[in-house]
PDB file of N, CA and C in Angstrom:
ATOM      1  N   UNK A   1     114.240 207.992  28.761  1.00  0.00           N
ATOM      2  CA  UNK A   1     113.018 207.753  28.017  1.00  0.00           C
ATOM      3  C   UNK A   1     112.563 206.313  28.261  1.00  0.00           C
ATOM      4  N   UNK A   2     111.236 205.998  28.679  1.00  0.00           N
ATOM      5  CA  UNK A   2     110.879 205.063  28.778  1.00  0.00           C
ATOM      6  C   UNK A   2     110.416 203.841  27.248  1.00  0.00           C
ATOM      7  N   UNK A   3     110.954 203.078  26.941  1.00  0.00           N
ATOM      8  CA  UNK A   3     111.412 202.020  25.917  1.00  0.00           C
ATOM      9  C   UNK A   3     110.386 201.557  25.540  1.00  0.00           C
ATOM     10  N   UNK A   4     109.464 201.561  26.912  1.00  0.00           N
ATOM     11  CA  UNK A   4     107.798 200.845  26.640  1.00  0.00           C
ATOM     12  C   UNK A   4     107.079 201.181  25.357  1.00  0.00           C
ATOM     13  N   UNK A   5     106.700 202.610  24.885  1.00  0.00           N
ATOM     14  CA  UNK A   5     106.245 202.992  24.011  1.00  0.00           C
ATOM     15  C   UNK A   5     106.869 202.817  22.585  1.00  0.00           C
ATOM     16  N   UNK A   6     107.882 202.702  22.500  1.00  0.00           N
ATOM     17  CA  UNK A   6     108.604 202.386  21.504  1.00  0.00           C
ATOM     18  C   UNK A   6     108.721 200.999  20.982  1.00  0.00           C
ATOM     19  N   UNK A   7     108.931 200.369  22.210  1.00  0.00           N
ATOM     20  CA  UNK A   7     108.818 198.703  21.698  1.00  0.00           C
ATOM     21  C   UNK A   7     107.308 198.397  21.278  1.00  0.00           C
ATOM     22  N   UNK A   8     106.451 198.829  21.409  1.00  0.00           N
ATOM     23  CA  UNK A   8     104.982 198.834  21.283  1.00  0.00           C
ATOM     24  C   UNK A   8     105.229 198.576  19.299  1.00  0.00           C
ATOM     25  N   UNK A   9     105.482 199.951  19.350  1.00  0.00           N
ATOM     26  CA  UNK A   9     106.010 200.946  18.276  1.00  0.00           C
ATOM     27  C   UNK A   9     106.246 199.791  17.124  1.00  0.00           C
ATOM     28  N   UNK A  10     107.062 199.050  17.639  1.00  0.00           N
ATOM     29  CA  UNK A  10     108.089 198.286  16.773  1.00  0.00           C
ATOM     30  C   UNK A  10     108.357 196.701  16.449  1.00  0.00           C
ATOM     31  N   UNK A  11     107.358 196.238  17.904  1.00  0.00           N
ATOM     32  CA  UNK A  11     107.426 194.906  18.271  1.00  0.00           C
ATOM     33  C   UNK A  11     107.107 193.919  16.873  1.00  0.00           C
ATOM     34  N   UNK A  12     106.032 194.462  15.900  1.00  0.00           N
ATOM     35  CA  UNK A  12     105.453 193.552  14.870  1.00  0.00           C
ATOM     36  C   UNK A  12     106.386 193.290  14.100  1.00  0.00           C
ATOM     37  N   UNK A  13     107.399 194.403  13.418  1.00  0.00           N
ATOM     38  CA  UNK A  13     108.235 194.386  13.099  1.00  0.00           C
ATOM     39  C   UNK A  13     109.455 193.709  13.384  1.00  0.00           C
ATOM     40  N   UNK A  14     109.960 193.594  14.979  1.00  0.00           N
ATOM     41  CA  UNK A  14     111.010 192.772  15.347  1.00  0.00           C
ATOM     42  C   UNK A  14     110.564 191.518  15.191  1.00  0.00           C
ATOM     43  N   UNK A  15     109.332 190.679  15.612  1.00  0.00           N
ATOM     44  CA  UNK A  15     108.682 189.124  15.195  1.00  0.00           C
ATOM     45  C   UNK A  15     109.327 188.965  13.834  1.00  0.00           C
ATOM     46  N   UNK A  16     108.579 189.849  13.343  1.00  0.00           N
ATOM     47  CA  UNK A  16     108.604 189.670  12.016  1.00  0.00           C
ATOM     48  C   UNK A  16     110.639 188.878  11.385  1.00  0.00           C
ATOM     49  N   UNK A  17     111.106 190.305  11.897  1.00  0.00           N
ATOM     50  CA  UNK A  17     112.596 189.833  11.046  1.00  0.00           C
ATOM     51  C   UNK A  17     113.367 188.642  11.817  1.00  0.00           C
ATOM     52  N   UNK A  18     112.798 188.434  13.578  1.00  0.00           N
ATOM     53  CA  UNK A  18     113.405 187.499  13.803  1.00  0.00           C
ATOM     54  C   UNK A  18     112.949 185.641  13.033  1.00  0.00           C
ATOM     55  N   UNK A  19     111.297 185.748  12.574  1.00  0.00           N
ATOM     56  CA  UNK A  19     111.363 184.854  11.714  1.00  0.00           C
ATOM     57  C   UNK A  19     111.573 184.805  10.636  1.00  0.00           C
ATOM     58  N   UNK A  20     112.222 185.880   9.911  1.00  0.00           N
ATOM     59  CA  UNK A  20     112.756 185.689   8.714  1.00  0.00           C
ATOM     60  C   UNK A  20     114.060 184.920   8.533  1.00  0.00           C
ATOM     61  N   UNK A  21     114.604 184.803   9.235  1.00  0.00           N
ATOM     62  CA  UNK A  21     115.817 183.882   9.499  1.00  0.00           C
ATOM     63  C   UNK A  21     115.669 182.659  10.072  1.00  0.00           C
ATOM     64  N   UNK A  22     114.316 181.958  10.506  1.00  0.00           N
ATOM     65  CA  UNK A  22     114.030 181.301  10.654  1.00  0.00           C
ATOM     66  C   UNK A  22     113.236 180.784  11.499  1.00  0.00           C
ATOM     67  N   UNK A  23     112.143 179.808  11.472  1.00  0.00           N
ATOM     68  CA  UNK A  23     110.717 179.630  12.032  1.00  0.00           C
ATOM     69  C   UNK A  23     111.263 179.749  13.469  1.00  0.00           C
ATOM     70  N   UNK A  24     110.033 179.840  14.328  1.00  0.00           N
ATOM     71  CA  UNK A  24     110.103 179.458  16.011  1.00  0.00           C
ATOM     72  C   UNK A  24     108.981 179.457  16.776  1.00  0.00           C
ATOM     73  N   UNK A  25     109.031 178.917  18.360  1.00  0.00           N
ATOM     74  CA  UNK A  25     108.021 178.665  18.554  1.00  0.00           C
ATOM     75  C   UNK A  25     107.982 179.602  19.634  1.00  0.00           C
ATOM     76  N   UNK A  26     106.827 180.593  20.608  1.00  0.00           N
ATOM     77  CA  UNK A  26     106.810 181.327  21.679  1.00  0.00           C
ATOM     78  C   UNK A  26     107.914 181.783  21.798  1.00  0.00           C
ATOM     79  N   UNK A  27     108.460 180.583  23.102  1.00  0.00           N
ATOM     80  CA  UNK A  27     109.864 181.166  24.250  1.00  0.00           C
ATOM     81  C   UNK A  27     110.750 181.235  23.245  1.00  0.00           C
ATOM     82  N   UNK A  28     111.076 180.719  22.182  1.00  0.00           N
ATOM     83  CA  UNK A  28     112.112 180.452  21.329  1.00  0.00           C
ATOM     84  C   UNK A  28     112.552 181.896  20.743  1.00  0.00           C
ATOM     85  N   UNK A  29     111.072 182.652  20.206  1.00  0.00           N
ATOM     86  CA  UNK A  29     110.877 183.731  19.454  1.00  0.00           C
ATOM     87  C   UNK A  29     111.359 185.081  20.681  1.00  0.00           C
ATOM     88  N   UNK A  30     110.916 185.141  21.626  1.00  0.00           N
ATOM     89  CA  UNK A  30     111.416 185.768  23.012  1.00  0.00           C
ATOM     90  C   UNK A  30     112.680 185.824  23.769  1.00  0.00           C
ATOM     91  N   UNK A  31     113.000 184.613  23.221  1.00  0.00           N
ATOM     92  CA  UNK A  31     114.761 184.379  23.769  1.00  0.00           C
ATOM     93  C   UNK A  31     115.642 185.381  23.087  1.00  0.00           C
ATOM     94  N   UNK A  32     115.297 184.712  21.678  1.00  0.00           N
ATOM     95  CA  UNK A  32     116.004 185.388  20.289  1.00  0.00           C
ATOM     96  C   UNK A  32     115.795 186.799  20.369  1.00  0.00           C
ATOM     97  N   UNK A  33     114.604 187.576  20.589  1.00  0.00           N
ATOM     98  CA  UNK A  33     114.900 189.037  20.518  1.00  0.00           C
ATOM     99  C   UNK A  33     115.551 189.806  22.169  1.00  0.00           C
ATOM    100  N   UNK A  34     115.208 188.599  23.009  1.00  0.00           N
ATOM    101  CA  UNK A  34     115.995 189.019  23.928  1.00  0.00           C
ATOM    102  C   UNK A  34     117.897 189.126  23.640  1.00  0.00           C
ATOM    103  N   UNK A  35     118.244 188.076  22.987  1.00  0.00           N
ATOM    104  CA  UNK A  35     119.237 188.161  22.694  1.00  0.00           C
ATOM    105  C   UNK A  35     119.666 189.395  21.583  1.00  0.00           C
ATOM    106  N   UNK A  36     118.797 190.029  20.772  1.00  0.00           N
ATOM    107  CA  UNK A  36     118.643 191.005  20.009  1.00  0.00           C
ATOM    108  C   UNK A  36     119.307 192.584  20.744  1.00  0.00           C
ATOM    109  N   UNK A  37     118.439 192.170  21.808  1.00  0.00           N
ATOM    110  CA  UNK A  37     118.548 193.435  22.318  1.00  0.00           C
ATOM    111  C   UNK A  37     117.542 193.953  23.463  1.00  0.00           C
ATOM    112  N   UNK A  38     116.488 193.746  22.703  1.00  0.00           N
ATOM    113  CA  UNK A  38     115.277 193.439  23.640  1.00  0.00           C
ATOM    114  C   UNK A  38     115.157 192.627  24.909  1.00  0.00           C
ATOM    115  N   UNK A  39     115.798 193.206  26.014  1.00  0.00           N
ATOM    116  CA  UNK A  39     116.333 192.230  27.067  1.00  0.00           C
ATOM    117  C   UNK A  39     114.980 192.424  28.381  1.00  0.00           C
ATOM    118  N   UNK A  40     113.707 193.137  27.910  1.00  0.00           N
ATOM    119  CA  UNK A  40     113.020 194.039  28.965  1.00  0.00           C
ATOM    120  C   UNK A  40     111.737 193.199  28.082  1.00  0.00           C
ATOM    121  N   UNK A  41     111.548 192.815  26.873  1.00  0.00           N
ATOM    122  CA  UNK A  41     110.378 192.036  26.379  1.00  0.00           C
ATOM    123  C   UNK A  41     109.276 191.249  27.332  1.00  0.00           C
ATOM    124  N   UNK A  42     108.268 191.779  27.332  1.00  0.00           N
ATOM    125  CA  UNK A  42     107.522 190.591  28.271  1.00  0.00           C
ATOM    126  C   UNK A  42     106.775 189.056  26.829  1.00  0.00           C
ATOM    127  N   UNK A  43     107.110 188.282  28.065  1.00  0.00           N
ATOM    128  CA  UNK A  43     106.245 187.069  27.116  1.00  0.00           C
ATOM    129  C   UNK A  43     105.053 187.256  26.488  1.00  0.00           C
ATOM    130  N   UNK A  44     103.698 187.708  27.265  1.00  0.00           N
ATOM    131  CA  UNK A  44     102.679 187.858  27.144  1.00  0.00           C
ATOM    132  C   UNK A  44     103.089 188.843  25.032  1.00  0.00           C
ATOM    133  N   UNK A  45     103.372 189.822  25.690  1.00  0.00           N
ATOM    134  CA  UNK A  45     103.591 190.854  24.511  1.00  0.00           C
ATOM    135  C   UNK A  45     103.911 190.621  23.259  1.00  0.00           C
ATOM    136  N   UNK A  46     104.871 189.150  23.309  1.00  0.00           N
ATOM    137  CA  UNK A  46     105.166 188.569  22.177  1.00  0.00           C
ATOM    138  C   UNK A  46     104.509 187.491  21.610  1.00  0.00           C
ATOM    139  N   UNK A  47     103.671 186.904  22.480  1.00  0.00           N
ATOM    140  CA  UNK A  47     103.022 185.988  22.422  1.00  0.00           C
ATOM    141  C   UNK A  47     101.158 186.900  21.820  1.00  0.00           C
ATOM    142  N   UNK A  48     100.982 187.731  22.239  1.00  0.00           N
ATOM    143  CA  UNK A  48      99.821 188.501  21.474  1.00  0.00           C
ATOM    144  C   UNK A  48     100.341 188.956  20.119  1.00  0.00           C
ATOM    145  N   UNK A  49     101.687 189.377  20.287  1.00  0.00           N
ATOM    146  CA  UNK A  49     101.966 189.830  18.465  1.00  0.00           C
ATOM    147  C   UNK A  49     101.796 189.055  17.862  1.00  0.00           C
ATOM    148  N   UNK A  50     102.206 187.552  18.260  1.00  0.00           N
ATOM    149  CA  UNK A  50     101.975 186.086  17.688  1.00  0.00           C
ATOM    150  C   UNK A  50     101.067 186.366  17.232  1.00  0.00           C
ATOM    151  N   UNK A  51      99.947 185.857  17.724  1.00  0.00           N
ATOM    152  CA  UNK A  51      98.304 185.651  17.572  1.00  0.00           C
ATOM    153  C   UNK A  51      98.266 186.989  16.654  1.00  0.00           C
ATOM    154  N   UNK A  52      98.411 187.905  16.506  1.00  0.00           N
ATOM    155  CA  UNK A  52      97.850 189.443  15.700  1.00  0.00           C
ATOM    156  C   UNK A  52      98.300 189.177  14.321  1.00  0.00           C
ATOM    157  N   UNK A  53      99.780 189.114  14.496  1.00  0.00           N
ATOM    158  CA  UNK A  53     100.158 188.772  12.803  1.00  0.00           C
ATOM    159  C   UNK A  53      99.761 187.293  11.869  1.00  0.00           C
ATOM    160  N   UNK A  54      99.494 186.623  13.327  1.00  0.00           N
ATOM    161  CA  UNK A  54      99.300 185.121  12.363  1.00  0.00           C
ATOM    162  C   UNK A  54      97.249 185.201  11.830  1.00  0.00           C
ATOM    163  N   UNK A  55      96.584 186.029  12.917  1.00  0.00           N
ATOM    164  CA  UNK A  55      95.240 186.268  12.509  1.00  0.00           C
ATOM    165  C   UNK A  55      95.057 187.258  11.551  1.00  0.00           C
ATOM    166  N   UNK A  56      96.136 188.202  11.289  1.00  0.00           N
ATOM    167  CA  UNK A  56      96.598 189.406   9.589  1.00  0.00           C
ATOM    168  C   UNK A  56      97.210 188.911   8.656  1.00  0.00           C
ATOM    169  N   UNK A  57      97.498 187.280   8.939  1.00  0.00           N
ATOM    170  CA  UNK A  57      97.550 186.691   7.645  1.00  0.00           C
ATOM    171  C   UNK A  57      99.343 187.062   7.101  1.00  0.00           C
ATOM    172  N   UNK A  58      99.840 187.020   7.830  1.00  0.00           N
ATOM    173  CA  UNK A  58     101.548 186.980   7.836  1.00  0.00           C
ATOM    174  C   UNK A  58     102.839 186.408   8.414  1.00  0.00           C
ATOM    175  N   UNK A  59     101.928 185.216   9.173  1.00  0.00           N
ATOM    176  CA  UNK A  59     102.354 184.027   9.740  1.00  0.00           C
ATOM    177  C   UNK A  59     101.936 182.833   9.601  1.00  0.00           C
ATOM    178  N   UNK A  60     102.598 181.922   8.695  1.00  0.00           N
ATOM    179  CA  UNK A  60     102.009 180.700   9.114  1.00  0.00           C
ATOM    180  C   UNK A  60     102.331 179.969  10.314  1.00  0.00           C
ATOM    181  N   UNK A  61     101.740 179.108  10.704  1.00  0.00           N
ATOM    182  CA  UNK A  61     102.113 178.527  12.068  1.00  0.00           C
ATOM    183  C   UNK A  61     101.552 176.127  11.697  1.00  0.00           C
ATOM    184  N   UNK A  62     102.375 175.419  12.664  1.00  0.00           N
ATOM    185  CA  UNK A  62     102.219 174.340  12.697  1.00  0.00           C
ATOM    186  C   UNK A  62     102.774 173.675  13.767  1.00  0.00           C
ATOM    187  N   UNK A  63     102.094 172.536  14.367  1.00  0.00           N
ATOM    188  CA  UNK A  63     102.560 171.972  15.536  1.00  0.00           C
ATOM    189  C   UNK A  63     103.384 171.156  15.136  1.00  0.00           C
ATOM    190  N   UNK A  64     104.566 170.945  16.447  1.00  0.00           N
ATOM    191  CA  UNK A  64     105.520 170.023  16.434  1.00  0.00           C
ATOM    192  C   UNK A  64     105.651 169.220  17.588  1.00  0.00           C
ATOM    193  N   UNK A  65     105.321 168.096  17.730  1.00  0.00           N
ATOM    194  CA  UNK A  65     105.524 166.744  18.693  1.00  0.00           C
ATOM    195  C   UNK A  65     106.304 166.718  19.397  1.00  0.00           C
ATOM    196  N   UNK A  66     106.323 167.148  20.489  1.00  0.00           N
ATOM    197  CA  UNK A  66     107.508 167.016  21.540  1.00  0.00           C
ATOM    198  C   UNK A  66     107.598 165.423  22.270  1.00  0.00           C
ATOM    199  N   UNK A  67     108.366 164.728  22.602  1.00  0.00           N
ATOM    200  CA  UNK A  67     108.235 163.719  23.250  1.00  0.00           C
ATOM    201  C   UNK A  67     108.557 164.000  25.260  1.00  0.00           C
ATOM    202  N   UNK A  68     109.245 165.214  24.940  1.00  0.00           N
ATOM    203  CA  UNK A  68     109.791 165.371  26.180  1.00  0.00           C
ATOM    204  C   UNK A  68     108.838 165.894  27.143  1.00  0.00           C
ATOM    205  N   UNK A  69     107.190 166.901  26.653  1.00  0.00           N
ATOM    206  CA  UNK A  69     106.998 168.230  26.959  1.00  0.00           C
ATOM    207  C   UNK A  69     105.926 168.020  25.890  1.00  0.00           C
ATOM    208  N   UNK A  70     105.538 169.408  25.996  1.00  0.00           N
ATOM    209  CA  UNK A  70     103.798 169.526  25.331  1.00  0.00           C
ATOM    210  C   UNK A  70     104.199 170.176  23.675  1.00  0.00           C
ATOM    211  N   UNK A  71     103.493 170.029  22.876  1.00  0.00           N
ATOM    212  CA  UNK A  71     103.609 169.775  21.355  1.00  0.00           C
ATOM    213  C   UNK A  71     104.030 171.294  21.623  1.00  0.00           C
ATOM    214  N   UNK A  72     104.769 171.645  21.006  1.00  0.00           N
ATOM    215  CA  UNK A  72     105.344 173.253  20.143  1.00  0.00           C
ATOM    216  C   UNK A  72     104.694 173.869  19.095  1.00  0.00           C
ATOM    217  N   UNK A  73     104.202 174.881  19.004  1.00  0.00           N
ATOM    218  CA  UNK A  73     103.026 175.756  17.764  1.00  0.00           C
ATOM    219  C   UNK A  73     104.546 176.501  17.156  1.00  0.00           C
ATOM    220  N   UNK A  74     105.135 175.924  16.095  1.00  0.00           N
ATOM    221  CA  UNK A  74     105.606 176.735  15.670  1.00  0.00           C
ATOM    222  C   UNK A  74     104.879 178.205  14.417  1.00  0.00           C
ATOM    223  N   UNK A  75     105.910 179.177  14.533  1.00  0.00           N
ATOM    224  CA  UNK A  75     105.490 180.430  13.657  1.00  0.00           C
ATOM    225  C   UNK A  75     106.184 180.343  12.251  1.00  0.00           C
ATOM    226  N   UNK A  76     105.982 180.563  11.048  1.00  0.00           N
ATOM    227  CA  UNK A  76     106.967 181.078  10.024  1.00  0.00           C
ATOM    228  C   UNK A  76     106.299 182.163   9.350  1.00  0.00           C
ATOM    229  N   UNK A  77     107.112 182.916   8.664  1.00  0.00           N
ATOM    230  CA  UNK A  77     106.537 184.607   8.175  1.00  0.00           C
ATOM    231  C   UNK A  77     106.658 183.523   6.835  1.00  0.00           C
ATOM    232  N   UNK A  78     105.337 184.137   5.887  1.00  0.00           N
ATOM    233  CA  UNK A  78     105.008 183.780   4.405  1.00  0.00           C
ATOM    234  C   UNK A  78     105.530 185.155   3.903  1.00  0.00           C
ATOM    235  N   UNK A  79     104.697 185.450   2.460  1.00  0.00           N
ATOM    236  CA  UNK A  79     105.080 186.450   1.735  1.00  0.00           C
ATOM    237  C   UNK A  79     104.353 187.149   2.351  1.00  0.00           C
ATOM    238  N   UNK A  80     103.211 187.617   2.403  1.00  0.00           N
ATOM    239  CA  UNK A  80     102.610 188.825   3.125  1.00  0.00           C
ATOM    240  C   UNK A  80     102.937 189.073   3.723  1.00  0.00           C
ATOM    241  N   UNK A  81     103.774 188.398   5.312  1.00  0.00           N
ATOM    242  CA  UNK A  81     104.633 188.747   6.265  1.00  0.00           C
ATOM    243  C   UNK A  81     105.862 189.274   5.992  1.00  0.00           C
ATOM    244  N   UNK A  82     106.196 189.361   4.654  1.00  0.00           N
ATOM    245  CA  UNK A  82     107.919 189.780   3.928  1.00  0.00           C
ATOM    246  C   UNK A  82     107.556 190.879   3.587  1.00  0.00           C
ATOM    247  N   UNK A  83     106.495 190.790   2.869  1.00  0.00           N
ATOM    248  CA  UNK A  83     105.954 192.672   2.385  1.00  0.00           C
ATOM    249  C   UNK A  83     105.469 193.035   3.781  1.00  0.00           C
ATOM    250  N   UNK A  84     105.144 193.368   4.485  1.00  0.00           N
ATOM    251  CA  UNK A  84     104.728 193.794   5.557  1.00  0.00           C
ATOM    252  C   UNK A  84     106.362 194.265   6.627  1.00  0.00           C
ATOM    253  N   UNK A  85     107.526 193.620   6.107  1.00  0.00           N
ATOM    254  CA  UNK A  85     108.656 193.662   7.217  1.00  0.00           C
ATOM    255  C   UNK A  85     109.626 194.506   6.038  1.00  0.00           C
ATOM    256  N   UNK A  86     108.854 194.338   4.838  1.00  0.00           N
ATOM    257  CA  UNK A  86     109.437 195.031   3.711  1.00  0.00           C
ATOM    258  C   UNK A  86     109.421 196.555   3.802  1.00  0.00           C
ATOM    259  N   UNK A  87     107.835 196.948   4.101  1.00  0.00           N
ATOM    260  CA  UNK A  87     106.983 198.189   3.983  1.00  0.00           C
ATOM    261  C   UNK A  87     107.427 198.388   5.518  1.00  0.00           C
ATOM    262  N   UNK A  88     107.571 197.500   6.477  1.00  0.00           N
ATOM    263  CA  UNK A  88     107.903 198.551   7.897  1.00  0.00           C
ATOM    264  C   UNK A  88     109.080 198.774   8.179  1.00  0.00           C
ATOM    265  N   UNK A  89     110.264 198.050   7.041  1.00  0.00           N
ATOM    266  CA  UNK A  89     111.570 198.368   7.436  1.00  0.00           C
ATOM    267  C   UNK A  89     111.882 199.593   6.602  1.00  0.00           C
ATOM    268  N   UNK A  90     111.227 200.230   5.659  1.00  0.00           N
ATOM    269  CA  UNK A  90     111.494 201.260   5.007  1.00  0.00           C
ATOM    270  C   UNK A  90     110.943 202.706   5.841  1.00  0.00           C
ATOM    271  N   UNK A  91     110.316 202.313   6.568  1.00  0.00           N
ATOM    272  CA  UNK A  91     109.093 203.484   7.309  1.00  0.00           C
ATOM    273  C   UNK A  91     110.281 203.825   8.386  1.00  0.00           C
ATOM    274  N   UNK A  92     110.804 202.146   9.307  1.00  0.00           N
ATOM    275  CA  UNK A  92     111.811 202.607   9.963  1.00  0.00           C
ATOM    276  C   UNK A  92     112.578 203.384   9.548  1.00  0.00           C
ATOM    277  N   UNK A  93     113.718 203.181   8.654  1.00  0.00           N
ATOM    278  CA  UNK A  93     114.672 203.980   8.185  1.00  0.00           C
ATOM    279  C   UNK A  93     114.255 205.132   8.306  1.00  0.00           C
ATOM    280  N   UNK A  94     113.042 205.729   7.275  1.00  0.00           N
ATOM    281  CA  UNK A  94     112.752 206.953   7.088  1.00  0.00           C
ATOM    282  C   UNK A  94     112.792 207.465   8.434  1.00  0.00           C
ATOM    283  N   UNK A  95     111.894 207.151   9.741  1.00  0.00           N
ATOM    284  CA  UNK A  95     111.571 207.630  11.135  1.00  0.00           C
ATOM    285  C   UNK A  95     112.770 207.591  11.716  1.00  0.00           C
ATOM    286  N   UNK A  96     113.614 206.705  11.315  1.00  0.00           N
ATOM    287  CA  UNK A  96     115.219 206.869  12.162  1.00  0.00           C
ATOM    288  C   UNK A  96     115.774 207.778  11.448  1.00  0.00           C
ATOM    289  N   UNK A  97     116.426 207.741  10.430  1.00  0.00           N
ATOM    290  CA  UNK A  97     117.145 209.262   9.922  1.00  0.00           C
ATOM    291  C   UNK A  97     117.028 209.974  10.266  1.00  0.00           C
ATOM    292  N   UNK A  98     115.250 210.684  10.267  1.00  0.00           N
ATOM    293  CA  UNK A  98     115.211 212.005  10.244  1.00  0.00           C
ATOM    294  C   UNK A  98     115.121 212.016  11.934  1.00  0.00           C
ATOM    295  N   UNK A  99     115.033 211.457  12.934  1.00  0.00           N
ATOM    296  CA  UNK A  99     115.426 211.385  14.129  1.00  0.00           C
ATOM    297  C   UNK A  99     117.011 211.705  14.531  1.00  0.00           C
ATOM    298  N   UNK A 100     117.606 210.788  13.378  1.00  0.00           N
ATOM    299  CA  UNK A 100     119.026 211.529  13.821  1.00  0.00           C
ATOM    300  C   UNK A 100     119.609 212.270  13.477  1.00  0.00           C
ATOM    301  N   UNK A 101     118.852 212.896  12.217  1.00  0.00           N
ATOM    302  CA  UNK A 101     118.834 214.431  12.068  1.00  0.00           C
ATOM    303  C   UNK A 101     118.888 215.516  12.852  1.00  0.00           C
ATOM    304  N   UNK A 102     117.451 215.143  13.299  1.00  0.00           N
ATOM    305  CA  UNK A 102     117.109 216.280  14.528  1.00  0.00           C
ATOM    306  C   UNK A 102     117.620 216.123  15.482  1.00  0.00           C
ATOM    307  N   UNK A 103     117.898 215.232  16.371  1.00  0.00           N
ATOM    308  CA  UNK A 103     119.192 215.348  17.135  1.00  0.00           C
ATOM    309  C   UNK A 103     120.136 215.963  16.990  1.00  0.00           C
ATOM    310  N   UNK A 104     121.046 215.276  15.984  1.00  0.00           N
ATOM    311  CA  UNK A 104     122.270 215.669  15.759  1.00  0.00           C
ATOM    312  C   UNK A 104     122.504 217.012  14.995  1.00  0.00           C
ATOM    313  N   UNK A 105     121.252 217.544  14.880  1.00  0.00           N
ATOM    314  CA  UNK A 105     121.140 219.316  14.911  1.00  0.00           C
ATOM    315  C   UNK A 105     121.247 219.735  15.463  1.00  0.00           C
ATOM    316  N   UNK A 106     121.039 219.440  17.061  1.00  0.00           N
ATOM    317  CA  UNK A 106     120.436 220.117  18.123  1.00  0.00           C
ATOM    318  C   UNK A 106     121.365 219.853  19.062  1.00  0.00           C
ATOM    319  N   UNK A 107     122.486 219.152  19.001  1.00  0.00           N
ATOM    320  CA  UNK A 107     123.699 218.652  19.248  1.00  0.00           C
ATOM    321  C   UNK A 107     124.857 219.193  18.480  1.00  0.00           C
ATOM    322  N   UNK A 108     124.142 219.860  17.735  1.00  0.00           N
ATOM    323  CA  UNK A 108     125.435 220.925  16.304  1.00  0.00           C
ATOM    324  C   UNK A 108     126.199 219.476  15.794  1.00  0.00           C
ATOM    325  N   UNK A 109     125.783 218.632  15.892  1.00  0.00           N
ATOM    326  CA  UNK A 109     126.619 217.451  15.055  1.00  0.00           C
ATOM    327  C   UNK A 109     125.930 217.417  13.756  1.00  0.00           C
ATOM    328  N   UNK A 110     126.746 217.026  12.866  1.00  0.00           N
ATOM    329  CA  UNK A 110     125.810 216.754  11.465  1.00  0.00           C
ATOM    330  C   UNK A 110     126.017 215.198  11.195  1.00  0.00           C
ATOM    331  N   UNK A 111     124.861 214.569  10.336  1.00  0.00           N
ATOM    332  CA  UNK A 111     124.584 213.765  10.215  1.00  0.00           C
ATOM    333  C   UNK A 111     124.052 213.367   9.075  1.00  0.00           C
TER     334      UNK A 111
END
């Protein structure tokens, strides 16, 4: 199965919980879900979720001064961004269960 459609699926959601643990900036935010799991992420992709959730009002964002290199836009999720990772982590669950339901029906495994 191709992953593409799914990460689509899910991407707002992964931003989301990887700044709940704490702010970041672009590559920073891309590394981290690469390290997640998400090892196939394109930049661009994460970098538009950026811009989507912070223009829906569930990111704040602020620059940081680099001396080395060009200033850093960091991201942080506010409360609207917590209810929003609140309301899509419950939707997950629900869409995963009953996924491994039906599988593991259809596999005679129970679950």
């Amino acid at each position: 199965m191709d992953s593409t459609q799914l990460l689509k699926g899910v991407l707002d959601s992964a931003v989301l919980a990887v700044l709940e643990d704490e702010d970041g900036y672009g590559y920073d935010i891309v590394r981290r879900l690469r390290v997640a799991g998400f090892e196939d992420i394109g930049d661009a992709s994460v970098y538009g979720t950026l811009r989507r959730l912070y223009a829906n009002g569930f990111l704040t964002s602020y620059v940081v001064p680099s001396e080395s290199g060009p200033h850093r836009k960091y991201y942080g999720i506010n409360a609207s961004g917590r209810a929003q990772l609140k309301e899509s982590t419950a939707t997950w669950r629900t869409f995963a269960g009953a996924m491994d339901r039906l599988l593991g029906t259809r596999r005679g495994e129970r679950v």
